[in-house]
Protein backbone atom coordinates (compact mmCIF):
# COMPACT_ATOMS: atom_id res chain seq x y z
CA UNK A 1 -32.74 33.77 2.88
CA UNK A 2 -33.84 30.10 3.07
CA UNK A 3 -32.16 28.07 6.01
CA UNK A 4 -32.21 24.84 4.86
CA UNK A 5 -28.81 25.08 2.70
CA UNK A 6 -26.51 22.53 3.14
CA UNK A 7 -22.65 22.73 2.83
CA UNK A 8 -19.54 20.80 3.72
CA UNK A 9 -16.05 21.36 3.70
CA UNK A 10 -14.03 18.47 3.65
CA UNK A 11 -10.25 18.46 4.58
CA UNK A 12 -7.73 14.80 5.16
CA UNK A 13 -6.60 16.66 8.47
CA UNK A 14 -7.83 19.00 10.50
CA UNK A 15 -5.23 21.77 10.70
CA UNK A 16 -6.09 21.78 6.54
CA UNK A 17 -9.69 22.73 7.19
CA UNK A 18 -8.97 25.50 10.02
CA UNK A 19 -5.94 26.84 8.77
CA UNK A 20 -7.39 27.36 4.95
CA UNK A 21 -11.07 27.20 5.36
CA UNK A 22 -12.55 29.09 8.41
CA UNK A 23 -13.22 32.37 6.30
CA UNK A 24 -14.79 30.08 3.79
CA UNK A 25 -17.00 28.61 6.44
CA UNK A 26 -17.91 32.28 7.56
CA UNK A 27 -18.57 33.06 3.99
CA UNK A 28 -20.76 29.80 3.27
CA UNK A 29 -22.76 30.76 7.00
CA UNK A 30 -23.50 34.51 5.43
CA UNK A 31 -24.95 33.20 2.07
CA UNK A 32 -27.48 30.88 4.42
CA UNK A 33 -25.51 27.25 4.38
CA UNK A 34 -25.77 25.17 7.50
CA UNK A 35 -22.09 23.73 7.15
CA UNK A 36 -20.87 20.53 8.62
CA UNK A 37 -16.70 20.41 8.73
CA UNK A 38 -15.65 16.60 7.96
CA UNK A 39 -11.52 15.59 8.78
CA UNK A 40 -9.18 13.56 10.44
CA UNK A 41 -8.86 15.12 13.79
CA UNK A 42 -5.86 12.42 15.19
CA UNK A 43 -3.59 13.12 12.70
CA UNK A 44 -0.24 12.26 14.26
CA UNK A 45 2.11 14.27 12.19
CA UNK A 46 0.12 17.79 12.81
CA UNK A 47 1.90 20.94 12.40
CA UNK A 48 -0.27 22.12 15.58
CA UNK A 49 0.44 21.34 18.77
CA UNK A 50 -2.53 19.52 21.39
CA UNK A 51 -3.20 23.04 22.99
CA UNK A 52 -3.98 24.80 20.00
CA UNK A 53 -5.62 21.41 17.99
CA UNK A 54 -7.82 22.14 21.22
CA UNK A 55 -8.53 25.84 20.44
CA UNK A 56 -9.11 24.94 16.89
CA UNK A 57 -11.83 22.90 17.51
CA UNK A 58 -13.61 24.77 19.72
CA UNK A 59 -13.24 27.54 17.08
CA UNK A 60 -15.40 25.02 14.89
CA UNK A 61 -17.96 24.58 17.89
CA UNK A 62 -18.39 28.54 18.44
CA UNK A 63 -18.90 28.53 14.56
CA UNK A 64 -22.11 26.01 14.83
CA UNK A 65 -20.16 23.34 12.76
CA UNK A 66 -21.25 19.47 12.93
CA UNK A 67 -17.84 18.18 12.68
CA UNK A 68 -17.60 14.47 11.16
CA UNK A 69 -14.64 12.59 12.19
CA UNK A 70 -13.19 11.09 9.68
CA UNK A 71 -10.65 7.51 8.76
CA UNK A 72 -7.07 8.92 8.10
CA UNK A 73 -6.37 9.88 4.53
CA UNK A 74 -2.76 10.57 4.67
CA UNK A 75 -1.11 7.56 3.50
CA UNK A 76 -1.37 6.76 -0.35
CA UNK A 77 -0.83 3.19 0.48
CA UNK A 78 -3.06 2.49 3.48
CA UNK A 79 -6.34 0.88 1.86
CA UNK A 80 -8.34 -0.17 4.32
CA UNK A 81 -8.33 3.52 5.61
CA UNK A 82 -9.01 5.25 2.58
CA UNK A 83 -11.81 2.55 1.62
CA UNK A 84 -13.43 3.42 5.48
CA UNK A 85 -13.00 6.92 4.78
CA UNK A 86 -14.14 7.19 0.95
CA UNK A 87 -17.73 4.89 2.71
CA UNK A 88 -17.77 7.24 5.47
CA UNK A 89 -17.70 10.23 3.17
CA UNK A 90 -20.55 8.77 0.68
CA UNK A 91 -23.10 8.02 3.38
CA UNK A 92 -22.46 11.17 4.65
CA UNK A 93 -22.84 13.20 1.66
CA UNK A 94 -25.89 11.19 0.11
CA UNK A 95 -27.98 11.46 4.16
CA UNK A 96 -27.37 15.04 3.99
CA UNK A 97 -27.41 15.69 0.34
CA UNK A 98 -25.52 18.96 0.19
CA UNK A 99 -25.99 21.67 -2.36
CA UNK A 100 -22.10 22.62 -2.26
CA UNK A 101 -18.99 20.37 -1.27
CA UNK A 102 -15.43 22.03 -1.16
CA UNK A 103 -12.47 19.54 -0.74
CA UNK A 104 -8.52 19.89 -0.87
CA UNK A 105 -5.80 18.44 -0.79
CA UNK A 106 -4.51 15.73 -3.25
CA UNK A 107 -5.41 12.50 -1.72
CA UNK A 108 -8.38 13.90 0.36
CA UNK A 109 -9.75 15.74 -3.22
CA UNK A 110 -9.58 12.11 -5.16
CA UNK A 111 -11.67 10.51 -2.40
CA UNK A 112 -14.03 13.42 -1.37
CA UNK A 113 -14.89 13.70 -5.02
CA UNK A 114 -15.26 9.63 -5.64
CA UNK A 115 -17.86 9.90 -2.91
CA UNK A 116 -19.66 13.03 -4.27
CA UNK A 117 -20.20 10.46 -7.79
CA UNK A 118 -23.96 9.90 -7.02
CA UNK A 119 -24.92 12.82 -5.18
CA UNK A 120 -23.69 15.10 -8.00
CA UNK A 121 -26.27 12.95 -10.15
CA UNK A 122 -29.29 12.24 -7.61
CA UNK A 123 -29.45 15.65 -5.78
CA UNK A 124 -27.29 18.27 -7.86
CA UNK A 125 -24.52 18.45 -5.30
CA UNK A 126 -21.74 20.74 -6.69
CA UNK A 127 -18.14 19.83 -6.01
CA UNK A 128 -15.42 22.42 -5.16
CA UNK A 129 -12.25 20.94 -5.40
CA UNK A 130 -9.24 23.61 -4.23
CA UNK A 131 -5.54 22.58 -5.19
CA UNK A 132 -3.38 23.80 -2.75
CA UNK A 133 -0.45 22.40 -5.09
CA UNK A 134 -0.31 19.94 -7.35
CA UNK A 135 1.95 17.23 -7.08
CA UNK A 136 2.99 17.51 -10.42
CA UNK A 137 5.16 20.36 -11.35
CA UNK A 138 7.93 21.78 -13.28
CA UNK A 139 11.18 19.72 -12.21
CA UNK A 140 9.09 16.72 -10.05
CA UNK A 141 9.62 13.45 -11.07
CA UNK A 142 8.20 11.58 -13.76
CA UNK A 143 6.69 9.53 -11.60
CA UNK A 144 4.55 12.15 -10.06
CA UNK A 145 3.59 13.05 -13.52
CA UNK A 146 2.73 9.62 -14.66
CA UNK A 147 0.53 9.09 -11.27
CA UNK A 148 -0.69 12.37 -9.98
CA UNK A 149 -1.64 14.17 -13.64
CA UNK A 150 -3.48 11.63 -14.28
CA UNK A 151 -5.37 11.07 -11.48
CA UNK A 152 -6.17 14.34 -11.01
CA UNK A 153 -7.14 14.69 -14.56
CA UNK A 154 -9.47 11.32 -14.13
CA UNK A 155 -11.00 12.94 -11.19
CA UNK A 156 -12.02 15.98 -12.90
CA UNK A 157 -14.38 14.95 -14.53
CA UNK A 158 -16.67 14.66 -11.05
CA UNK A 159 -15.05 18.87 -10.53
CA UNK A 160 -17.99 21.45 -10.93
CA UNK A 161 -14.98 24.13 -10.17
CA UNK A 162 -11.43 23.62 -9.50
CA UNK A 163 -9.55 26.17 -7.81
CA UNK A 164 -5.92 26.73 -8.30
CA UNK A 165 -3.43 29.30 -6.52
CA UNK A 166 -0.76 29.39 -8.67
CA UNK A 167 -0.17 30.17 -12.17
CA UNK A 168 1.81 26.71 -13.19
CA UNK A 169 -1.38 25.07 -11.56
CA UNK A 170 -4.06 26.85 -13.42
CA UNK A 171 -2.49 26.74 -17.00
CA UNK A 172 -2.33 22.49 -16.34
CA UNK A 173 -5.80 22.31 -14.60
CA UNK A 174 -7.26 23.97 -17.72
CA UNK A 175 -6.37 21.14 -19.75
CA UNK A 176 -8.67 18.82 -17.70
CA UNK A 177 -12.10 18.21 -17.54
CA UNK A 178 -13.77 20.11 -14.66
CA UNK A 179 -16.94 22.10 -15.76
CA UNK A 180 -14.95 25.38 -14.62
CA UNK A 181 -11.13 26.10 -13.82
CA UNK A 182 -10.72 29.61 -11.27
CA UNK A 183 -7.55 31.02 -10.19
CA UNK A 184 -7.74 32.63 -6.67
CA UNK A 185 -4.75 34.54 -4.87
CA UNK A 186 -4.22 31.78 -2.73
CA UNK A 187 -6.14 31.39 0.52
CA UNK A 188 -5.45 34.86 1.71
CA UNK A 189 -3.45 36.67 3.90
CA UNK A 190 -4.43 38.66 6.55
CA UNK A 191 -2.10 41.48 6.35
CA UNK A 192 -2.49 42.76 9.76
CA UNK A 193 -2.21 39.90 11.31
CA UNK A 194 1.35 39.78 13.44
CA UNK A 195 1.71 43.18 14.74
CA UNK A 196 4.81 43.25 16.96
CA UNK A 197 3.88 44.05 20.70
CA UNK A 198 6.32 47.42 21.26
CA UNK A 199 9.11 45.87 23.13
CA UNK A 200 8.98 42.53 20.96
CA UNK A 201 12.10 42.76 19.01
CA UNK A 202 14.23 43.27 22.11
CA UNK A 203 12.38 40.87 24.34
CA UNK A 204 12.69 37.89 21.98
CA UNK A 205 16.07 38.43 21.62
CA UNK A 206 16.87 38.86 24.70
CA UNK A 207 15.12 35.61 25.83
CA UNK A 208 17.00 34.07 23.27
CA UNK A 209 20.56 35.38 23.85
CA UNK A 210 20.61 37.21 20.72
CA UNK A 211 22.68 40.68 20.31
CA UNK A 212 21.60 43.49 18.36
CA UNK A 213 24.82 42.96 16.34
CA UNK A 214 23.58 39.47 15.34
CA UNK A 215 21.88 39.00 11.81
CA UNK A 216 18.85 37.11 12.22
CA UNK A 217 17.18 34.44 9.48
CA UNK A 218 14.00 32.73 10.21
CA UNK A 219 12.08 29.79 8.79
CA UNK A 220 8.59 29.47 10.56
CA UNK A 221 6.41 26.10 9.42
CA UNK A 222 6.12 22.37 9.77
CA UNK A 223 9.16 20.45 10.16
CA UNK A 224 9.00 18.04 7.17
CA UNK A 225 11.33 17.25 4.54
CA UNK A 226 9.43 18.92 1.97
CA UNK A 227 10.19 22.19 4.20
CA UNK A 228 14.00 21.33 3.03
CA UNK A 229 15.50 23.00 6.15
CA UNK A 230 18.31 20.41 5.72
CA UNK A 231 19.54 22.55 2.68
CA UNK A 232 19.90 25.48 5.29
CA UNK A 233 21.66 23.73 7.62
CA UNK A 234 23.96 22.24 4.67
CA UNK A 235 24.52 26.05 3.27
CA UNK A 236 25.51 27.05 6.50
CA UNK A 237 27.98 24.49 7.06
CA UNK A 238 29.83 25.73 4.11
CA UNK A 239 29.45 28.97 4.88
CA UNK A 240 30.81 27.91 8.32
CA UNK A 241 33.85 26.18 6.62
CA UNK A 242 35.02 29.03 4.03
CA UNK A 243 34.96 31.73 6.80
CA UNK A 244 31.60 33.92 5.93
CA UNK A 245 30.61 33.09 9.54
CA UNK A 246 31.78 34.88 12.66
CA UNK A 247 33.34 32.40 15.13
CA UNK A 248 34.31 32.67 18.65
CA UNK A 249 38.41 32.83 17.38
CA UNK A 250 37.43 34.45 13.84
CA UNK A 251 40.51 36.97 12.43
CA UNK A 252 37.90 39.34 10.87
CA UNK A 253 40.98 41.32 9.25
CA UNK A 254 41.22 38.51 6.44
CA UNK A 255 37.85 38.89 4.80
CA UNK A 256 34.30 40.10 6.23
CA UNK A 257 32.61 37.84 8.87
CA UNK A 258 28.89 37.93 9.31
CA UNK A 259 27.66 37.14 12.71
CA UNK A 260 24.31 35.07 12.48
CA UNK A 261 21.75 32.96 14.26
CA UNK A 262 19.02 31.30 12.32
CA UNK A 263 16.15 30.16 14.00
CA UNK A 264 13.76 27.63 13.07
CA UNK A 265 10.40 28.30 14.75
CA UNK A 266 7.53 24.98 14.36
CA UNK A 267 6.98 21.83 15.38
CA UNK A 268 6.86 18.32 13.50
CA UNK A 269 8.04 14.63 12.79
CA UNK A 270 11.80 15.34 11.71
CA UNK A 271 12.62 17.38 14.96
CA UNK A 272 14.85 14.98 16.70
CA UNK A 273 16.68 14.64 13.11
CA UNK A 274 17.12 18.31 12.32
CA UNK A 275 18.83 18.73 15.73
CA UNK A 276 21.57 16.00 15.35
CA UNK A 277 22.00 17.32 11.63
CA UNK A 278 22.72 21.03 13.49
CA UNK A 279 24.92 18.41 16.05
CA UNK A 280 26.83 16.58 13.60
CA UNK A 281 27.36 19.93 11.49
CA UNK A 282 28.66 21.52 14.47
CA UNK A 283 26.33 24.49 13.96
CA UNK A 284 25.35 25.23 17.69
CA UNK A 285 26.02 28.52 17.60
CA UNK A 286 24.02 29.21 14.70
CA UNK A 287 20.56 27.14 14.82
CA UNK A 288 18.24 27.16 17.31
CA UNK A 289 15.10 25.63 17.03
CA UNK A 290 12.08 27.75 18.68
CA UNK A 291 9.62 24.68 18.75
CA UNK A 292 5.77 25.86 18.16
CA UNK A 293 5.51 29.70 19.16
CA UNK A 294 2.60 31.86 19.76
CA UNK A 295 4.05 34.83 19.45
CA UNK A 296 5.42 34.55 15.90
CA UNK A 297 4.47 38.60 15.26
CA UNK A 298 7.31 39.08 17.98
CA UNK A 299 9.66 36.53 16.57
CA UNK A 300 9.61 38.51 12.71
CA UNK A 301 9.88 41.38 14.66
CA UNK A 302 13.30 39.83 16.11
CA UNK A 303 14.65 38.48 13.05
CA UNK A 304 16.03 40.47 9.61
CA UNK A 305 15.78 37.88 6.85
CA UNK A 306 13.23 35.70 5.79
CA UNK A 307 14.41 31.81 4.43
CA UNK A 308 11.97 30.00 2.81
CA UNK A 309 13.79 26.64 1.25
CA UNK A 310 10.72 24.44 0.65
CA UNK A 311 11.17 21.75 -1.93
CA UNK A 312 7.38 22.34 -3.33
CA UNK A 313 4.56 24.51 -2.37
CA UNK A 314 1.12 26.19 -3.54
CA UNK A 315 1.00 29.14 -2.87
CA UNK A 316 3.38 29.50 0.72
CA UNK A 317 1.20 30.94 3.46
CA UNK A 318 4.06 31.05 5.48
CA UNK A 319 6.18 32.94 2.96
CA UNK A 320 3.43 35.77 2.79
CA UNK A 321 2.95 36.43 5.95
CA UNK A 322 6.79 37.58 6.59
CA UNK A 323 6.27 39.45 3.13
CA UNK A 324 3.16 40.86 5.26
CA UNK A 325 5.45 41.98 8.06
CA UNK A 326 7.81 43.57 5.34
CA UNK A 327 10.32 41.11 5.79
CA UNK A 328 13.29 40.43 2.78
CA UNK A 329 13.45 37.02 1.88
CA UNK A 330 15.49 33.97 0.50
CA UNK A 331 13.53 31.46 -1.05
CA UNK A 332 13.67 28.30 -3.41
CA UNK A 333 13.00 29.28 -7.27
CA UNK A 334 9.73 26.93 -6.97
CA UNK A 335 6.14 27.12 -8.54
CA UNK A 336 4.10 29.63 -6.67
CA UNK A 337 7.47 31.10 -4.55
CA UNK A 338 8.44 32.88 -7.95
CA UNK A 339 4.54 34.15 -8.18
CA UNK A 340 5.33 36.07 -4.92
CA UNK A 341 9.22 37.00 -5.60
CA UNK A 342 11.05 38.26 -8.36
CA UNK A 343 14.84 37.85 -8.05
CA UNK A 344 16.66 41.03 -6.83
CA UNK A 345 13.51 42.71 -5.43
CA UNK A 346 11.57 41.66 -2.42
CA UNK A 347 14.80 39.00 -2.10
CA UNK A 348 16.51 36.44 -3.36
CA UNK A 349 16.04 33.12 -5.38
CA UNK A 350 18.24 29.59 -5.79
CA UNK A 351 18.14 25.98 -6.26
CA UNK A 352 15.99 23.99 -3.67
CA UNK A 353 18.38 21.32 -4.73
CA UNK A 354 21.62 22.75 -4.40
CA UNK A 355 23.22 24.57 -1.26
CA UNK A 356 25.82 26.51 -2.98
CA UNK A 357 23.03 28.67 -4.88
CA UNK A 358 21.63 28.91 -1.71
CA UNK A 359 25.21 30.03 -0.41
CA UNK A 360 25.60 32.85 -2.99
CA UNK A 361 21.61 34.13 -2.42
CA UNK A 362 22.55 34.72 1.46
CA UNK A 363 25.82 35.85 0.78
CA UNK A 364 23.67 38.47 -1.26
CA UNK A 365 21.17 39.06 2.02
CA UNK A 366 23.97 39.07 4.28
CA UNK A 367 25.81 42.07 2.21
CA UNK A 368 22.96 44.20 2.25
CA UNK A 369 22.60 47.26 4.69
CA UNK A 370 19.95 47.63 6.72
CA UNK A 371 18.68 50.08 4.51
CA UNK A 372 18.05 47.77 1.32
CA UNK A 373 16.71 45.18 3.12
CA UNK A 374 14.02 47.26 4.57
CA UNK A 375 13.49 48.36 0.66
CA UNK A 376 12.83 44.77 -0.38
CA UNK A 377 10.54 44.30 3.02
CA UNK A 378 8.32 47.15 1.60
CA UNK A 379 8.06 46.19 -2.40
CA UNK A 380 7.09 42.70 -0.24
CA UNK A 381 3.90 44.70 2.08
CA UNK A 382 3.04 46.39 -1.47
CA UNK A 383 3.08 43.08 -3.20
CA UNK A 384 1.10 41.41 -0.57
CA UNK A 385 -1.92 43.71 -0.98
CA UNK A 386 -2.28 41.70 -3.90
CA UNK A 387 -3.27 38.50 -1.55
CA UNK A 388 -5.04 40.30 0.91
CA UNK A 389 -7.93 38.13 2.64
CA UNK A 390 -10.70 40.18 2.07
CA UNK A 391 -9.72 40.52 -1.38
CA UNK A 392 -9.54 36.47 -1.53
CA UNK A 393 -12.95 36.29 0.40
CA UNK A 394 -15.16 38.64 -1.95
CA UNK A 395 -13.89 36.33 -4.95
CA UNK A 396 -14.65 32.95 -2.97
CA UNK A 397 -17.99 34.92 -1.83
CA UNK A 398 -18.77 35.18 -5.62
CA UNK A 399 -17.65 31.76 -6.08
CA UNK A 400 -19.73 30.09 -3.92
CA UNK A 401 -22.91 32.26 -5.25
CA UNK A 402 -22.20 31.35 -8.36
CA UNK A 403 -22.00 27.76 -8.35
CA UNK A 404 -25.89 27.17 -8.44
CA UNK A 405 -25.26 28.50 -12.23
CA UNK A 406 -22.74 26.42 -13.31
């Protein structure tokens, strides 16, 4: 197989690129690329702490990867950055004059793919563009609609093949002008990923102060408003005032009291604001937050229910994982959430936007017995085979052999 391929995969941050896109690097190695990884690598508001940012990279190193440090592409508004980082992106791509180019992201696509213009014409460079989510979706502003549809529809017009991971996605991408529109499963799961070490359940709660009485919810990813872990906090505060929760001088022979910690396990920029929300709601006793964990297998393994309030996603990674681990969940009716769960099965659905739907969909995971909720946990492992990695990587395998005919 000839050695002289050429790919790159092109991310605005880092933790996109090696959190989404090392299989696909694998994959691209196998069919004979050379592949060259280009990013922001000081992104300030990364989900991943300095350790593992470290271990990431090195990952890239082990993997033969020319990494290309790149301006920041974060900020919509920030010119000057995007200008240095759409010139740093052309030169690059024109010197090396790569056969395939996969992108991501919304901001990161629109400039990746401006700079791909000439090489598309001068050398035959094909661009993959992969939308991890649109930013214009069923129920998001009109702005977003006025601005992001029509960027992205402007843009796809330089697309050889856009990939989308949800269904909403791929019925409005097909109504643009890329040469070809693929749905994938997402990025892929890797459904053997956490295994629990044997004693993890008891260890984590025990570190924690947690007793086997307790019911456990969990949220594991970036803290960022669009995680929406605010609404939690606000659901449990009414909870807290209408007497669902167990307190310290709770009369439990007036109605049933549930006794619950939910922990919050991730780093990022609205830390220091989620903790005097949990202050100011007097909620203690209930929230902790776990910071960034490495042993999040253990952590599922301590927890029962799964709460996933994100204001807008993809296709959540986060969310299948604990489906993975056979974990019930409560989750915000949003695009790609309601690909994964259907309301009443694998768990529950409500309004990202309002706490009291989120109130009556715990109230539902709450009164379940252990029983059902390990019944929705496995419909959620069978659903999951679905999104299995390997199955994702034989169809981006085909995709990326394929593109020389498109």
């Amino acid at each position: 197989m000839s050695t002289n391929k050429k790919a790159l995969m092109h991310a605005h941050t880092a933790y996109m690129v090696t959190q989404f896109n090392i299989d696909n690097i694998k994959i691209l190695q196998d069919l004979g690329y050379t592949v060259d990884v280009a990013c922001c690598w000081k992104d300030e508001d990364s989900a991943l702490s300095p350790e593992a940012m470290k271990e990431r990279r090195k990952k890239l190193d082990d993997l033969g990867c020319r990494v290309i440090e790149q301006a920041s592409m974060r900020k919509i508004f920030n010119i000057g950055e995007l200008r240095k980082a759409y010139l740093e992106l052309k030169k690059e791509v024109e010197a090396n004059q790569y056969q395939i180019v996969h992108t991501q992201s919304p901001i990161g696509g629109v400039i990746c793919r401006l700079a791909c213009r000439r090489a598309r014409m001068m050398y035959g460079t094909k661009v993959v563009y992969a939308a991890h989510g649109f930013h214009f979706f069923k129920g998001a502003p009109l702005k977003n609609w006025l601005v992001y549809y029509n960027v992205e529809k402007y843009c796809s017009k330089f697309t050889d093949l856009l990939i989308t991971i949800n269904k909403e996605d791929y019925d409005n991408a097909r109504k643009f002008n890329a040469k070809q529109v693929a749905y994938i499963p997402g990025a892929g799961v890797d459904t053997h990923k956490f295994v629990a070490s044997e004693d993890g359940r008891a260890r984590v709660r025990k570190e924690l102060g947690i007793d086997d009485d307790t019911i456990v919810l969990l949220s594991v990813g970036e803290l960022i408003h669009r995680k929406n872990h605010g609404e939690v906090l606000r659901a449990l505060k009414i909870m807290k005032d209408n007497g669902t929760l167990l307190t310290p001088d709770s009369d439990e022979r007036v109605q049933p009291k549930y006794k619950i910690k939910y922990l919050i396990a991730g780093r990022g920029k609205i830390q220091k604001e989620l903790e005097e929300s949990i202050k100011h709601l007097g909620l203690q006793d209930y929230v902790q937050l776990l910071g960034f964990r490495r042993d999040v297998a253990d952590v599922f393994a301590a927890s029962d229910i799964y709460v996933f309030p994100s204001h807008q996603e993809g296709l959540p990674v986060a969310l299948m994982e604990a489906m993975s681990v056979g974990m019930p969940v409560v989750c915000s009716k949003i695009r790609g959430n309601i690909d994964l769960i259907q309301d009443g099965e694998g768990g529950y659905l409500f309004d990202a936007k309002d706490a009291k739907t989120l109130v009556a969909a715990l109230n539902k995971a709450l009164v379940d017995n252990e029983d059902k909720r390990h019944e929705m946990g496995q419909i959620n492992v069978e659903t999951m085979k679905e999104f299995d990695k390997e199955k994702v990587n034989e169809i981006m395998r085909g995709i990326y052999d394929s593109l020389t005919h498109i």
